[in-house]
PDB file of N, CA and C in Angstrom:
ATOM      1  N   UNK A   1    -147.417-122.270 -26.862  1.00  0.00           N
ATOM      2  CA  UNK A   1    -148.866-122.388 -26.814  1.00  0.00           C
ATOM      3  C   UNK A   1    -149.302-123.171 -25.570  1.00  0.00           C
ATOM      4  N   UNK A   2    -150.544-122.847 -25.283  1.00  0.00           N
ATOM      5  CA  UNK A   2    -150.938-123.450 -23.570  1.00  0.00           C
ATOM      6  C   UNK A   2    -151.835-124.650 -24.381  1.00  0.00           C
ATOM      7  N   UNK A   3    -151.804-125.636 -23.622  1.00  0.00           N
ATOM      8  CA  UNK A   3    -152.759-127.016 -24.067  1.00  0.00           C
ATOM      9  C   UNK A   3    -154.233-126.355 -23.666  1.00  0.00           C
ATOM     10  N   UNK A   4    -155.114-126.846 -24.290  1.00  0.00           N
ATOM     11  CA  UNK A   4    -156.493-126.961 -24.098  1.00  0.00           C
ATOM     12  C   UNK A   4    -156.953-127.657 -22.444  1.00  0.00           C
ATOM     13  N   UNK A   5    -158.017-127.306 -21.882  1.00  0.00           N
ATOM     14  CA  UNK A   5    -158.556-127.639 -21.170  1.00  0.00           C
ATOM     15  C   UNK A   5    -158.715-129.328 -21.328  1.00  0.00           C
ATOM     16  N   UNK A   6    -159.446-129.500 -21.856  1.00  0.00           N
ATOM     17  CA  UNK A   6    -159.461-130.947 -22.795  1.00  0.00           C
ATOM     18  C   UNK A   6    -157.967-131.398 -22.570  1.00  0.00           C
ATOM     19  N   UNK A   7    -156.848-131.441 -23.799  1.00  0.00           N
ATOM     20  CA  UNK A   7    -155.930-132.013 -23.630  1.00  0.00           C
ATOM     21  C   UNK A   7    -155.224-131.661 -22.443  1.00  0.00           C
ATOM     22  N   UNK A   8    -155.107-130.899 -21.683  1.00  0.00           N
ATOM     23  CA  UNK A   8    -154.443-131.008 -20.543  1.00  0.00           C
ATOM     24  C   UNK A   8    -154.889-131.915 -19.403  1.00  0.00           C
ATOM     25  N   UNK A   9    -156.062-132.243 -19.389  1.00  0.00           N
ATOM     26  CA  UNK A   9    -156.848-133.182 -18.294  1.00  0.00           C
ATOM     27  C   UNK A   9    -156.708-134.790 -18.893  1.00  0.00           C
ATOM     28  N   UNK A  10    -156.086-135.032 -20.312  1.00  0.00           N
ATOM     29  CA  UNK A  10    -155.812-135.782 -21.163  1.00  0.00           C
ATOM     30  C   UNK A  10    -154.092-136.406 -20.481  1.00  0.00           C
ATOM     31  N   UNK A  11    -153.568-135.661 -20.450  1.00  0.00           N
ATOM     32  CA  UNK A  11    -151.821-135.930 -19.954  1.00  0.00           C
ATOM     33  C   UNK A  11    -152.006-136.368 -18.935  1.00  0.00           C
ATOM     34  N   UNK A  12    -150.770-137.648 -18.861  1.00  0.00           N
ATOM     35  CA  UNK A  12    -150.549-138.875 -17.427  1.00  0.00           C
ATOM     36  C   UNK A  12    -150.039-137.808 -16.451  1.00  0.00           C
ATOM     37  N   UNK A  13    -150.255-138.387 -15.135  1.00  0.00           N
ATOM     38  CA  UNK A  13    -149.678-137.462 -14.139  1.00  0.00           C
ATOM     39  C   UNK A  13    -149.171-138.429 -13.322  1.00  0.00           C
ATOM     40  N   UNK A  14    -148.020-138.568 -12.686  1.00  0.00           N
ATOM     41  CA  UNK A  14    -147.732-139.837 -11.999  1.00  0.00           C
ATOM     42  C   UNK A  14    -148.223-138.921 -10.672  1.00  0.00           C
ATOM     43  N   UNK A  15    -147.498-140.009 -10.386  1.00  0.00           N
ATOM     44  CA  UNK A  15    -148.276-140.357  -8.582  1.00  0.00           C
ATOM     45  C   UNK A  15    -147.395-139.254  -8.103  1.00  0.00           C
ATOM     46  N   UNK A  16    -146.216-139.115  -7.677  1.00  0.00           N
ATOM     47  CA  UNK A  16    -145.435-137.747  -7.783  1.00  0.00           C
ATOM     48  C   UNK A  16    -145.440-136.833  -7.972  1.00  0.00           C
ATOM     49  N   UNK A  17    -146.101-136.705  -9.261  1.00  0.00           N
ATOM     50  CA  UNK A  17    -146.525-135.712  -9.568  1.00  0.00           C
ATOM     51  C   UNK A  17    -147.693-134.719  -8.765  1.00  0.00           C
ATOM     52  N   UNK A  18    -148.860-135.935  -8.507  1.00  0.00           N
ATOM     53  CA  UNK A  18    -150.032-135.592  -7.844  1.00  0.00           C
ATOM     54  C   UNK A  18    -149.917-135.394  -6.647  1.00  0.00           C
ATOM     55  N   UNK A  19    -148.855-135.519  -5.639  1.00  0.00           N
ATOM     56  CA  UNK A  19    -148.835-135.412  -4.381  1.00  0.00           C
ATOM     57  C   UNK A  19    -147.643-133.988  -4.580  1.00  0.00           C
ATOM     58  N   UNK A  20    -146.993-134.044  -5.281  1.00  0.00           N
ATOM     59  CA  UNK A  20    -146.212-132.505  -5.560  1.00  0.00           C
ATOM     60  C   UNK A  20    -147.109-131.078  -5.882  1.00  0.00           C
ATOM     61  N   UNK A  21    -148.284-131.500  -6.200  1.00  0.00           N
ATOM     62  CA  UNK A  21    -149.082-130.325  -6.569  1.00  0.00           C
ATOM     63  C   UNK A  21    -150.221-130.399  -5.303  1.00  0.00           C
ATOM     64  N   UNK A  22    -149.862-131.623  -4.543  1.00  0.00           N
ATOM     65  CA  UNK A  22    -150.918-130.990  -3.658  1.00  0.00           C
ATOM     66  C   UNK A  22    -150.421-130.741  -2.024  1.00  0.00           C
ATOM     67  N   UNK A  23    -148.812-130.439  -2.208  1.00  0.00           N
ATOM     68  CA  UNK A  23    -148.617-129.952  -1.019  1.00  0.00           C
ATOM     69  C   UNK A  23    -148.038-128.543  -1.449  1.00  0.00           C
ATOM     70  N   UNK A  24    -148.296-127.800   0.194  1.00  0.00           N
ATOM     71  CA  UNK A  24    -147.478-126.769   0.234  1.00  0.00           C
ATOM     72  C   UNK A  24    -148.738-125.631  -0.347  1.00  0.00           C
ATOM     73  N   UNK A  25    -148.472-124.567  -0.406  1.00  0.00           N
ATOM     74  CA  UNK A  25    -149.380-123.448  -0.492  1.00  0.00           C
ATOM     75  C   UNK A  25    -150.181-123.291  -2.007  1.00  0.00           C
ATOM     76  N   UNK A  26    -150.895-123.161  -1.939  1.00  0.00           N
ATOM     77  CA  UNK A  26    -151.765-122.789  -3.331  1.00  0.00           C
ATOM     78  C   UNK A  26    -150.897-121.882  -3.977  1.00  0.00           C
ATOM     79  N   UNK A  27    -151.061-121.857  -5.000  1.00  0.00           N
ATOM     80  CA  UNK A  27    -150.176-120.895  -5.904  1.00  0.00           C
ATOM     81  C   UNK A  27    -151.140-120.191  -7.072  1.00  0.00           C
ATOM     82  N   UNK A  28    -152.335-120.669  -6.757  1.00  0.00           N
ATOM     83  CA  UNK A  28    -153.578-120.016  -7.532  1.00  0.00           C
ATOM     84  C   UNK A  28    -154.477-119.600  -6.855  1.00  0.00           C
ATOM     85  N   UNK A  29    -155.111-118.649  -7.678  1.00  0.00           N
ATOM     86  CA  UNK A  29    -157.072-118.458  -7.159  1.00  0.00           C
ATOM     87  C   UNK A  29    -157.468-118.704  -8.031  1.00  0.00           C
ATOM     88  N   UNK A  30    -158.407-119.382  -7.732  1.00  0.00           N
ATOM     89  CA  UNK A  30    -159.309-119.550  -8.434  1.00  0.00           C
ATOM     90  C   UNK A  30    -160.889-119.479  -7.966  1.00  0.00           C
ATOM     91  N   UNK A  31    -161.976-118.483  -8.740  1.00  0.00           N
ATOM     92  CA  UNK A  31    -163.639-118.476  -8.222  1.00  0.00           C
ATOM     93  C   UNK A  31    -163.626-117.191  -8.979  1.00  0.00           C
ATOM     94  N   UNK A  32    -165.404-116.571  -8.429  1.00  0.00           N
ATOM     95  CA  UNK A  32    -165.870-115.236  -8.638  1.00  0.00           C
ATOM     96  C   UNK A  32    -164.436-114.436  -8.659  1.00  0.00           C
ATOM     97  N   UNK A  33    -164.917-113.288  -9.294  1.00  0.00           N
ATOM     98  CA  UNK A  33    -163.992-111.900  -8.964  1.00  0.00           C
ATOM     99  C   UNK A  33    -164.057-111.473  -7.615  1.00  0.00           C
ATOM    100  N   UNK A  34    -165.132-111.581  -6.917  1.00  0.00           N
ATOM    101  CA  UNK A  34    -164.642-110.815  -5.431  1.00  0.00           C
ATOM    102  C   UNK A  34    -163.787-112.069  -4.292  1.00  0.00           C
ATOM    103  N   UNK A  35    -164.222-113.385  -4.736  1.00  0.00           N
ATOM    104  CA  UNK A  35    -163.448-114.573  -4.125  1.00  0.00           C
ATOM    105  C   UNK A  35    -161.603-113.999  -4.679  1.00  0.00           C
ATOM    106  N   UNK A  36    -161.372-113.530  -6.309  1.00  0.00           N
ATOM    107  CA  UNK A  36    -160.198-113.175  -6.265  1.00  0.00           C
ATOM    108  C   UNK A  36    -159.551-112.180  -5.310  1.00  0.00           C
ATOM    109  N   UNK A  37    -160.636-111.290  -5.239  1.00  0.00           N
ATOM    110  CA  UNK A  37    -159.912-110.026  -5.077  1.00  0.00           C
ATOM    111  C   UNK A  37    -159.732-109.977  -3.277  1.00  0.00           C
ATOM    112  N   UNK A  38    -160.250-110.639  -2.989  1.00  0.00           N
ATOM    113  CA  UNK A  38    -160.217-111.385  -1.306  1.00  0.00           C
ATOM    114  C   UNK A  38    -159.046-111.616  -1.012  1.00  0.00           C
ATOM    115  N   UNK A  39    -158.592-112.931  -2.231  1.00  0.00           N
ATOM    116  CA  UNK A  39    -157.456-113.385  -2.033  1.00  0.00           C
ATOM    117  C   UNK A  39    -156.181-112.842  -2.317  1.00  0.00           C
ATOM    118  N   UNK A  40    -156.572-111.914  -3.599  1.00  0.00           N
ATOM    119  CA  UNK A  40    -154.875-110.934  -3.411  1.00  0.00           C
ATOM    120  C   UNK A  40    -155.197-110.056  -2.528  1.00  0.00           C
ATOM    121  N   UNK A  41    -156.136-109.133  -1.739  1.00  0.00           N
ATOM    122  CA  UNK A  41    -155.571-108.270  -0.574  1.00  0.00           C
ATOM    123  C   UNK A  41    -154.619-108.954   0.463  1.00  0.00           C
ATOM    124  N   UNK A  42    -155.313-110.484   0.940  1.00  0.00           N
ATOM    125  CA  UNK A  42    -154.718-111.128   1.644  1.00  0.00           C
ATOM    126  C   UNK A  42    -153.576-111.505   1.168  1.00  0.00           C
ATOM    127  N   UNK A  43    -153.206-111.992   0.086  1.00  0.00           N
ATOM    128  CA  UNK A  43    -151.800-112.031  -0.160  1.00  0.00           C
ATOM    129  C   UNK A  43    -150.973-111.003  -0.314  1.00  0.00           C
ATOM    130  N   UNK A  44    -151.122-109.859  -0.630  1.00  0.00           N
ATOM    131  CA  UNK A  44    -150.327-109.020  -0.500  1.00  0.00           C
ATOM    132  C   UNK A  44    -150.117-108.190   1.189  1.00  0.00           C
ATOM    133  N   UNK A  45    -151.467-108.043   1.797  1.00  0.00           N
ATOM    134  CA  UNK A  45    -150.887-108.143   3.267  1.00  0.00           C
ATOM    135  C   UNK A  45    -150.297-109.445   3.897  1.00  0.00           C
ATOM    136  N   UNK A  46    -150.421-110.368   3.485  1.00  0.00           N
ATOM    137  CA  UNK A  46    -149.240-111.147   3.830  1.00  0.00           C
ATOM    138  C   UNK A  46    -148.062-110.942   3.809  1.00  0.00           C
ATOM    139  N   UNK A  47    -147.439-110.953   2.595  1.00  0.00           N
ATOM    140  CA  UNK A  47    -146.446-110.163   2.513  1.00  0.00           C
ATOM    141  C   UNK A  47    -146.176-108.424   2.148  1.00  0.00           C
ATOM    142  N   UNK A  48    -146.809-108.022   3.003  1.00  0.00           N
ATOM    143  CA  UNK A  48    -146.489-106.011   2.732  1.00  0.00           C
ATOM    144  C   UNK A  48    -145.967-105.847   1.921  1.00  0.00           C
ATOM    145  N   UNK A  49    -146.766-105.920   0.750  1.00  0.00           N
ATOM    146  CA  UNK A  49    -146.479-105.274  -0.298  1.00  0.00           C
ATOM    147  C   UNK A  49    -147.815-104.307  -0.674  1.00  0.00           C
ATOM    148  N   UNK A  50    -147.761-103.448  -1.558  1.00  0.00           N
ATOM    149  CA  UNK A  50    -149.037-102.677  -2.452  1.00  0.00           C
ATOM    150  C   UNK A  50    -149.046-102.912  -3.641  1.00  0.00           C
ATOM    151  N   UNK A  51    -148.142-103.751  -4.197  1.00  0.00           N
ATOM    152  CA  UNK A  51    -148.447-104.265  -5.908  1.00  0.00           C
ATOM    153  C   UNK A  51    -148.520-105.673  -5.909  1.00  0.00           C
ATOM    154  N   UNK A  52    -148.984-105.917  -6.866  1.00  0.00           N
ATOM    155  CA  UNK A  52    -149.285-107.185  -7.157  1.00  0.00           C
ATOM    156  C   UNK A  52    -149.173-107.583  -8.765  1.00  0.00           C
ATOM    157  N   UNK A  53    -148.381-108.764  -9.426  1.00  0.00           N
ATOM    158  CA  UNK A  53    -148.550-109.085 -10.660  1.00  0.00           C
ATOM    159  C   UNK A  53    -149.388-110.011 -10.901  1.00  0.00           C
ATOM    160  N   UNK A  54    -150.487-110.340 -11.599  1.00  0.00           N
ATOM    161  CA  UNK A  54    -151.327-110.880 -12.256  1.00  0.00           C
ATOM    162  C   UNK A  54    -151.097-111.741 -13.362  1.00  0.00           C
ATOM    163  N   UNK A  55    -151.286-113.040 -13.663  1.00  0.00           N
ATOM    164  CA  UNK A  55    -151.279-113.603 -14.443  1.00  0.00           C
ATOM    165  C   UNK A  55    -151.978-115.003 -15.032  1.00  0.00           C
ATOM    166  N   UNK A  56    -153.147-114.165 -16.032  1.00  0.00           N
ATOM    167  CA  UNK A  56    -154.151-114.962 -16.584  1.00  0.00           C
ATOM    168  C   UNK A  56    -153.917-116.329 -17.096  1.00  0.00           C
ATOM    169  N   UNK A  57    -153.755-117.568 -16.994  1.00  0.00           N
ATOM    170  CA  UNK A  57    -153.307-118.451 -17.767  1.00  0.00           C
ATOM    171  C   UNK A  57    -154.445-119.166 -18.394  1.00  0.00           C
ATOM    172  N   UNK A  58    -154.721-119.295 -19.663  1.00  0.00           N
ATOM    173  CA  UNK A  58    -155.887-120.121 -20.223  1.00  0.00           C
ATOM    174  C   UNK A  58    -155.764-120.082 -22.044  1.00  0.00           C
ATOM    175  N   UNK A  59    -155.918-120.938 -22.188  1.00  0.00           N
ATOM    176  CA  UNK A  59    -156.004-121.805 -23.375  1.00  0.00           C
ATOM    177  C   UNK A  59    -157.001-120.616 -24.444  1.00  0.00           C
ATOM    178  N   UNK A  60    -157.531-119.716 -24.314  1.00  0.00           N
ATOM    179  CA  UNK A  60    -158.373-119.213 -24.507  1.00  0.00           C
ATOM    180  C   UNK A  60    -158.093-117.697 -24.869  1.00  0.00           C
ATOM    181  N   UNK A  61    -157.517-116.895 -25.906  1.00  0.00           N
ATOM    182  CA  UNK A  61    -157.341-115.243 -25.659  1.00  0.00           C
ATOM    183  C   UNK A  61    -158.520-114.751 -25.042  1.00  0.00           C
ATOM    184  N   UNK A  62    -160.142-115.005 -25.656  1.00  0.00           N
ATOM    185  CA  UNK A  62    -161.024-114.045 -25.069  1.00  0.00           C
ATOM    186  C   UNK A  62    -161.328-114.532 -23.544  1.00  0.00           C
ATOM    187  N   UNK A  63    -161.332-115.719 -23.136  1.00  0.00           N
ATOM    188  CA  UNK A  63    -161.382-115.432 -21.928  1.00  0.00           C
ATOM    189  C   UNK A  63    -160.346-115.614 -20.694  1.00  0.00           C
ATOM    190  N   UNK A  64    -159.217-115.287 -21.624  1.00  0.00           N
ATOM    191  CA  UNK A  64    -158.461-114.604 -20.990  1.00  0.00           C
ATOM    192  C   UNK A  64    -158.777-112.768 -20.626  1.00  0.00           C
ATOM    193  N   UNK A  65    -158.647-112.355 -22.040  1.00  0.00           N
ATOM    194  CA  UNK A  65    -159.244-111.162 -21.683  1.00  0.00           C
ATOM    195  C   UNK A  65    -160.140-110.764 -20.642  1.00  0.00           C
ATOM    196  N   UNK A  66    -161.194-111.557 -20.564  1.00  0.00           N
ATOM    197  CA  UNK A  66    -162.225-111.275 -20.181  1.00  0.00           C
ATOM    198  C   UNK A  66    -162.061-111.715 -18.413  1.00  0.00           C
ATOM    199  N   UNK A  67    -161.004-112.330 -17.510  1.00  0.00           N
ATOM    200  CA  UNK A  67    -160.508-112.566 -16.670  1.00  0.00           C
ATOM    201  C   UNK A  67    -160.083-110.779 -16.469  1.00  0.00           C
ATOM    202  N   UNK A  68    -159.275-110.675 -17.061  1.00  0.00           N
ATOM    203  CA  UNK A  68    -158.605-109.453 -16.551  1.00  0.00           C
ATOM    204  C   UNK A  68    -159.681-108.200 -16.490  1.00  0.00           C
ATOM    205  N   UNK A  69    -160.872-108.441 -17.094  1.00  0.00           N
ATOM    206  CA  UNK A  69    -161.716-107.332 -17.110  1.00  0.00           C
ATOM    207  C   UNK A  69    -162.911-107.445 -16.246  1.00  0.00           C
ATOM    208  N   UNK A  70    -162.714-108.636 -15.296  1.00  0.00           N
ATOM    209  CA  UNK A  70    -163.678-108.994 -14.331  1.00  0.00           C
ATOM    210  C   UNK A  70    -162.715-109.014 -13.099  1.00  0.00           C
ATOM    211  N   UNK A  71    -161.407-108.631 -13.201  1.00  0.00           N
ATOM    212  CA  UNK A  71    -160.431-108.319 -12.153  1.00  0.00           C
ATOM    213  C   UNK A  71    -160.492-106.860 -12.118  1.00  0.00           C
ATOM    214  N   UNK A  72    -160.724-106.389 -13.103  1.00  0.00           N
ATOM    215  CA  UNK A  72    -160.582-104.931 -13.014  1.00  0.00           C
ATOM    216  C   UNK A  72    -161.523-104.174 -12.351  1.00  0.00           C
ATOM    217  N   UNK A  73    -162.396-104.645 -12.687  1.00  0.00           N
ATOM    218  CA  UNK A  73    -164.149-104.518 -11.977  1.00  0.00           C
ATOM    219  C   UNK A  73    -163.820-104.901 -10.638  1.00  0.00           C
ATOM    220  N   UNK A  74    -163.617-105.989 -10.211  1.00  0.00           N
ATOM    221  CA  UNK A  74    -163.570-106.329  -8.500  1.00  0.00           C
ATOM    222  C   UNK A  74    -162.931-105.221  -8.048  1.00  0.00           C
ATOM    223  N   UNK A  75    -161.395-104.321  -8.947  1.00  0.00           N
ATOM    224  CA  UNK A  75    -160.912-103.482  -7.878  1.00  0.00           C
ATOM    225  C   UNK A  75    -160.902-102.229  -8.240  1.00  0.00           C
ATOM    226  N   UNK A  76    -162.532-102.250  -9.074  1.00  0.00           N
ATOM    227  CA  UNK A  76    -162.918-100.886  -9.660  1.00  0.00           C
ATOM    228  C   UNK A  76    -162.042 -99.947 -10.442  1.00  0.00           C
ATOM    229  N   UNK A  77    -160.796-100.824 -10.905  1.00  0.00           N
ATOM    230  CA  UNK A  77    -159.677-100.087 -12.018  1.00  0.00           C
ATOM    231  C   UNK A  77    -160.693 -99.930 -13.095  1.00  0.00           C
ATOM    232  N   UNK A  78    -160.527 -98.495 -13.613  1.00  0.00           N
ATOM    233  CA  UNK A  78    -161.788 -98.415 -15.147  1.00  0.00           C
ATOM    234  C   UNK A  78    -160.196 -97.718 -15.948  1.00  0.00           C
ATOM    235  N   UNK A  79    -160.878 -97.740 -17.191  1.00  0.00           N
ATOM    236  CA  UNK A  79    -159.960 -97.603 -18.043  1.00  0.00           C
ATOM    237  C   UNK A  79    -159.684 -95.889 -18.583  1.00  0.00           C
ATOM    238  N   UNK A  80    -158.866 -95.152 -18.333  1.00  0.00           N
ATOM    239  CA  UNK A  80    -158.780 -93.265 -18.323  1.00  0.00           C
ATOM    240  C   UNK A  80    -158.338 -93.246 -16.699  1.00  0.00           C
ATOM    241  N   UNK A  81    -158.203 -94.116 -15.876  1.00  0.00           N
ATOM    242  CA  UNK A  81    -157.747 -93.658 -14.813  1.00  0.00           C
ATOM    243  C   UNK A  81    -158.246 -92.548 -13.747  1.00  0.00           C
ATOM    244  N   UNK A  82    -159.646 -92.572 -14.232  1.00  0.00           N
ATOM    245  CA  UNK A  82    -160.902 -91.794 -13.385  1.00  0.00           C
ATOM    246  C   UNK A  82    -160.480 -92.168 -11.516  1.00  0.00           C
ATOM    247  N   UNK A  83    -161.020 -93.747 -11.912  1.00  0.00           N
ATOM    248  CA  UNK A  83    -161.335 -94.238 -10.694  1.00  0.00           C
ATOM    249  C   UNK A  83    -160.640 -95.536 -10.733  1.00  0.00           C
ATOM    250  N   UNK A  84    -159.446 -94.949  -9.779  1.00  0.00           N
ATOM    251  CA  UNK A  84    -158.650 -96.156  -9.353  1.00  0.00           C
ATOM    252  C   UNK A  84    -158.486 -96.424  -7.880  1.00  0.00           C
ATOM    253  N   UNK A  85    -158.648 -97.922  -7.353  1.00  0.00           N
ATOM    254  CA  UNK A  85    -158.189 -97.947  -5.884  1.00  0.00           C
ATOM    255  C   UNK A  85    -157.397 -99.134  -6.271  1.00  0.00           C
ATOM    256  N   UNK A  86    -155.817 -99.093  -5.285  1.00  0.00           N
ATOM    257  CA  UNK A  86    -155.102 -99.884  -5.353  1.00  0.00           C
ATOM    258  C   UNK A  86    -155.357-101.054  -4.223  1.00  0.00           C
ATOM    259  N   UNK A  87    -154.126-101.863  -4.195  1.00  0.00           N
ATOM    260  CA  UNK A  87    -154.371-102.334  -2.883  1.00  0.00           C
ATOM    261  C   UNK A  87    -153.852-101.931  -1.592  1.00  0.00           C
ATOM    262  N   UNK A  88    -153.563-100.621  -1.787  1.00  0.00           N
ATOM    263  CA  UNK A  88    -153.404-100.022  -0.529  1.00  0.00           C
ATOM    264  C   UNK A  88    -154.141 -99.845   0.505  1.00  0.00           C
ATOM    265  N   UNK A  89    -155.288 -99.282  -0.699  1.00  0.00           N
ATOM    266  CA  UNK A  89    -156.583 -98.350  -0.398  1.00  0.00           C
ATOM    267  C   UNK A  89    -158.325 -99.133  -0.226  1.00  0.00           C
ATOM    268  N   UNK A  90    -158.040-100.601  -0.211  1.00  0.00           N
ATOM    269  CA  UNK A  90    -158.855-101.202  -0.519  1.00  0.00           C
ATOM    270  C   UNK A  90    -158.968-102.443   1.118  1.00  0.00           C
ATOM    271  N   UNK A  91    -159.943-102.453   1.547  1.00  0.00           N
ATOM    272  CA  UNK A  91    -160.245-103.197   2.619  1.00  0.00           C
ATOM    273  C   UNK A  91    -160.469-104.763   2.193  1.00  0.00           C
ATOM    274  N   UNK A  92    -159.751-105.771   3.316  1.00  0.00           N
ATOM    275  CA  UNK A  92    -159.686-107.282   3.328  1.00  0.00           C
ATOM    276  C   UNK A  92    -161.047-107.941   2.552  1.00  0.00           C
TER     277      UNK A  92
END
């Protein structure tokens, strides 16, 4: 189970800790859906790739859900596979 928002801002963090999470490259996005979807084109042309794995983390099933369905929207994935653009096909 993932801690709550609440209790997680609750847990000691040493000093180590806090300077370990704040070097070296982000390992998240976080903002709007198009601030996401910014940031994985760019990460995946970073490294040339065309897929990308996703992974919602939050204390929360529905808005978790609801993450992935405001990701889906930024890269116009609808659900029947009408209208899909990957990140191949999709500009910075």
């Amino acid at each position: 189970p993932l801690f709550s928002i609440e209790d997680a801002e609750a847990l000691p963090v040493s000093r180590l800790e806090r300077m370990q999470l704040a070097q070296g490259r982000p390992k998240r996005l976080v903002g709007a859906p198009d601030r996401i979807r910014a940031g994985l084109v760019a990460l995946a042309a970073d490294h040339d790739v065309d897929e990308l794995i996703v992974l919602t983390v939050c204390h929360d099933p529905a808005a978790r859900r609801r993450s992935y369905e405001l990701l889906a929207e930024a890269f116009a994935l609808h659900n029947g596979g009408r209208r899909r653009s990957g990140l191949g096909s999709v500009g910075g």
